[in-house]
N, C-alpha and C. Protein backbone atom coordinates (compact mmCIF):
# COMPACT_ATOMS: atom_id res chain seq x y z
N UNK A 1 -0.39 1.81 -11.05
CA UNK A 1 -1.20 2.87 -10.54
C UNK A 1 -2.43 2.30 -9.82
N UNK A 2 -2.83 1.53 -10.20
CA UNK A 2 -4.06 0.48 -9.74
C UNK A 2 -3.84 0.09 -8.59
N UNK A 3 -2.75 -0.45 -8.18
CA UNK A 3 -2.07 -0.88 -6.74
C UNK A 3 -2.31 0.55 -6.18
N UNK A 4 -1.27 1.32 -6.05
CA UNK A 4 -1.44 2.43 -5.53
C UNK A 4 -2.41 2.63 -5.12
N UNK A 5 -3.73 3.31 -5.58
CA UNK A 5 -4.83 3.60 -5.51
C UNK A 5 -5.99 2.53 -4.41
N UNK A 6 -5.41 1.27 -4.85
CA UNK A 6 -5.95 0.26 -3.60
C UNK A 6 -5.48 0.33 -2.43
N UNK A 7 -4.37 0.62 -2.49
CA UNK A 7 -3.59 1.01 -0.70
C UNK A 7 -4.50 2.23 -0.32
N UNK A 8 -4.13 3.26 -1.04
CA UNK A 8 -4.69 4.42 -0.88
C UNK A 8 -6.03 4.49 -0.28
N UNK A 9 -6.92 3.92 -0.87
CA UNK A 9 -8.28 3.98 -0.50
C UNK A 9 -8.16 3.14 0.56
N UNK A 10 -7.47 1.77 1.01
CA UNK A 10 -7.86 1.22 2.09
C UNK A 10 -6.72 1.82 3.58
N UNK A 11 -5.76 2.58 3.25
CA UNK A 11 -5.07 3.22 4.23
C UNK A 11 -6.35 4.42 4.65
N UNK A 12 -6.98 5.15 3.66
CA UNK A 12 -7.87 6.44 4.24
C UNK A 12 -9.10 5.38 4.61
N UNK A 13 -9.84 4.45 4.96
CA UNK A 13 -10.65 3.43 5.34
C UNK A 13 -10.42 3.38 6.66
N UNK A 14 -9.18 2.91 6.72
CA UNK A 14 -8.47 2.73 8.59
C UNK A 14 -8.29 3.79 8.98
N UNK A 15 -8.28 5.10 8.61
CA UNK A 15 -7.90 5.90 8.67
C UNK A 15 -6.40 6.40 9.26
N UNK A 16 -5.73 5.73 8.80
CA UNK A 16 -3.92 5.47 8.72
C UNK A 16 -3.36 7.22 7.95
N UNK A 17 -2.42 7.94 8.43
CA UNK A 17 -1.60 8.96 7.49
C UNK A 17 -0.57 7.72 6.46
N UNK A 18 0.06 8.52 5.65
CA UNK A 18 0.77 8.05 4.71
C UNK A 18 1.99 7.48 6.01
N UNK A 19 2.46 8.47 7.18
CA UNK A 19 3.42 7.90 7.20
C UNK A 19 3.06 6.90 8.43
N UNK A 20 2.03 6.73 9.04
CA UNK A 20 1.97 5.40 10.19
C UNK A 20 1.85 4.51 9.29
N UNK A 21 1.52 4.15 7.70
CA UNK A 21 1.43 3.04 7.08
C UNK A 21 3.02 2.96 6.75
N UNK A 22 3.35 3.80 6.38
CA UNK A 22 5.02 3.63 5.79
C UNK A 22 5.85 2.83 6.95
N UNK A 23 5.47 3.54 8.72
CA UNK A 23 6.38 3.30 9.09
C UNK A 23 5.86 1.88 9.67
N UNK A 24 4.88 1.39 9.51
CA UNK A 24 3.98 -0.08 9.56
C UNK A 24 4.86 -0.93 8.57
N UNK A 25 4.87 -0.64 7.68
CA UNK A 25 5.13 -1.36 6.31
C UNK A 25 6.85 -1.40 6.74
N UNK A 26 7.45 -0.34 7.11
CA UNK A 26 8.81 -0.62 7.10
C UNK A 26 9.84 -0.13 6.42
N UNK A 27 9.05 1.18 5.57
CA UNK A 27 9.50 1.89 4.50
C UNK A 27 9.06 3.69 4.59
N UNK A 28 10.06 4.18 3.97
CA UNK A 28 9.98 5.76 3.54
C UNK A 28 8.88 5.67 3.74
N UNK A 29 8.64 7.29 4.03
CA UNK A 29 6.84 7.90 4.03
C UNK A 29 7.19 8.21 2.45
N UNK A 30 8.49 8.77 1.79
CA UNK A 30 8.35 9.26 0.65
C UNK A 30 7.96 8.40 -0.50
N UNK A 31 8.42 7.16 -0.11
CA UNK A 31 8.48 5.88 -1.12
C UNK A 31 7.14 5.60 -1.14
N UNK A 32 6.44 5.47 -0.05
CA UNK A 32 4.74 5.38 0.40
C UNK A 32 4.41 5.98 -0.91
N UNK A 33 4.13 7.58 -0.60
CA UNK A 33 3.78 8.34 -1.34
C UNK A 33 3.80 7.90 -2.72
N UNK A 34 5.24 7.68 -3.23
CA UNK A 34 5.22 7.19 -4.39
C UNK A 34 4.58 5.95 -5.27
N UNK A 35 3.84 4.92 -4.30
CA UNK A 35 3.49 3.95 -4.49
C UNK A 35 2.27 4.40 -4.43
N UNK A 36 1.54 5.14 -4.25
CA UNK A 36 0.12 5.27 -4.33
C UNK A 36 -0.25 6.38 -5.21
N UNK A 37 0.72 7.02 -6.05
CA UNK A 37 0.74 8.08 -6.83
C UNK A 37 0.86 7.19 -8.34
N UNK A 38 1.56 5.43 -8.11
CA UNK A 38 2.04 4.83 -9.02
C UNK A 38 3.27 4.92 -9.88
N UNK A 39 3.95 5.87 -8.80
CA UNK A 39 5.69 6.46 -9.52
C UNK A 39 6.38 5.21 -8.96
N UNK A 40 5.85 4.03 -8.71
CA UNK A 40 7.01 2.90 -8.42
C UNK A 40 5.98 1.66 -8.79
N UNK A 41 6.80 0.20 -8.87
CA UNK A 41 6.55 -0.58 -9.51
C UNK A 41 6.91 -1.21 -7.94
N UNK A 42 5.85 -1.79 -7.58
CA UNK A 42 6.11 -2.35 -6.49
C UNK A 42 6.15 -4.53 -6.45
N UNK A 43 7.50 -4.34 -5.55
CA UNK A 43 7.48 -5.99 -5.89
C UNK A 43 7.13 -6.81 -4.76
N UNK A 44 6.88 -7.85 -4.94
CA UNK A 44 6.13 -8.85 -4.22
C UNK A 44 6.13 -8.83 -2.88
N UNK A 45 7.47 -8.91 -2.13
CA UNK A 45 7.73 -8.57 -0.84
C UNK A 45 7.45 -7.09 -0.30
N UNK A 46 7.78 -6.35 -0.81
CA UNK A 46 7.23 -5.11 -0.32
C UNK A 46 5.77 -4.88 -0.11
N UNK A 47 4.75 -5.54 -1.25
CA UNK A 47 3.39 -5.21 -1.54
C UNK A 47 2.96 -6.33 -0.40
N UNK A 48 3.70 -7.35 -0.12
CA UNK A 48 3.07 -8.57 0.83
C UNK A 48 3.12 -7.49 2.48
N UNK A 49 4.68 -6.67 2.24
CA UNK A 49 4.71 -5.85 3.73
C UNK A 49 3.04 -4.72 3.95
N UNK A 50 3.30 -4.09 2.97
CA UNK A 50 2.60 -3.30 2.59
C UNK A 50 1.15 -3.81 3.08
N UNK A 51 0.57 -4.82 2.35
CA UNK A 51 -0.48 -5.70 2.94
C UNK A 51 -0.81 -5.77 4.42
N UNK A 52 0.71 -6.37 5.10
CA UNK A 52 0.25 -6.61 6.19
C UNK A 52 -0.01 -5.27 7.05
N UNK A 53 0.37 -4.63 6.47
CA UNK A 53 0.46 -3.42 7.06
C UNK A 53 -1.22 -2.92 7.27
N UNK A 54 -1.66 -2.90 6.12
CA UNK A 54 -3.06 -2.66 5.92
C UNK A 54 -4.10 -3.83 6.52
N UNK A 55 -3.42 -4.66 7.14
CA UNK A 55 -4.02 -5.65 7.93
C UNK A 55 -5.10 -6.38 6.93
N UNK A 56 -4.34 -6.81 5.37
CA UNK A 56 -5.58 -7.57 4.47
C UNK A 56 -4.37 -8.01 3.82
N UNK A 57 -5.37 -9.54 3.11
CA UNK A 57 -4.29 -10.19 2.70
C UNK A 57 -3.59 -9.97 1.40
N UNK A 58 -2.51 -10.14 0.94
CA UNK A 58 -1.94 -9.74 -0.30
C UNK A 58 -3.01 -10.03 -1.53
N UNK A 59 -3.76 -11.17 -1.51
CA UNK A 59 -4.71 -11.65 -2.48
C UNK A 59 -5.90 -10.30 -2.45
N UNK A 60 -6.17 -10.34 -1.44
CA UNK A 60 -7.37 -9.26 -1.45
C UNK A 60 -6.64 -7.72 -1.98
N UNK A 61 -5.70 -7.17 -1.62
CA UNK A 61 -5.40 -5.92 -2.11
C UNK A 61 -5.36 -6.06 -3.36
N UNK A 62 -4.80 -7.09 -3.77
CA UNK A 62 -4.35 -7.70 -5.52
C UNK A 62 -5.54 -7.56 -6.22
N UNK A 63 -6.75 -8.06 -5.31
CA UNK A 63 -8.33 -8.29 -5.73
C UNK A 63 -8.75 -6.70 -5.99
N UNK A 64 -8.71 -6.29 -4.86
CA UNK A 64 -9.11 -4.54 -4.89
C UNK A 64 -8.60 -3.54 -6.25
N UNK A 65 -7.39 -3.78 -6.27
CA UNK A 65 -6.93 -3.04 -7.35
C UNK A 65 -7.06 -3.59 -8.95
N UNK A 66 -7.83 -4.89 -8.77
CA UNK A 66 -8.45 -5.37 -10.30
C UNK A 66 -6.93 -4.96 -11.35
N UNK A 67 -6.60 -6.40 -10.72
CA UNK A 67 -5.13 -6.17 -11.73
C UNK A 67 -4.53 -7.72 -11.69
């Protein structure tokens, strides 16, 4: 949920919708959704896409969400 919530806040920052990050990242807008709600367990490669997506590095989102 912690992850989630770090995308979240730095997707509304850039001011990105759920689905220009989804379709950035390379994935569902629905799956998006779900990852920032914390209904998914997100794994390494996805969260690294995800990252780039948000244009910060996997370490720093990792940092943000204090986890």
């Amino acid at each position: 949920m912690a992850f989630g919530s770090a995308v979240r806040q730095r997707r509304l920052a850039l001011g990105l919708s759920q689905e220009a990050l989804a379709h950035e990242a390379g994935i569902d807008r629905s799956y998006m959704s779900s990852v920032e709600r914390g209904g998914q367990n997100v794994g390494l490669v996805l969260a690294a896409q995800i990252a780039r997506a948000l244009d910060i590095k996997l370490a720093e989102l990792i940092a943000a969400a204090r986890i």
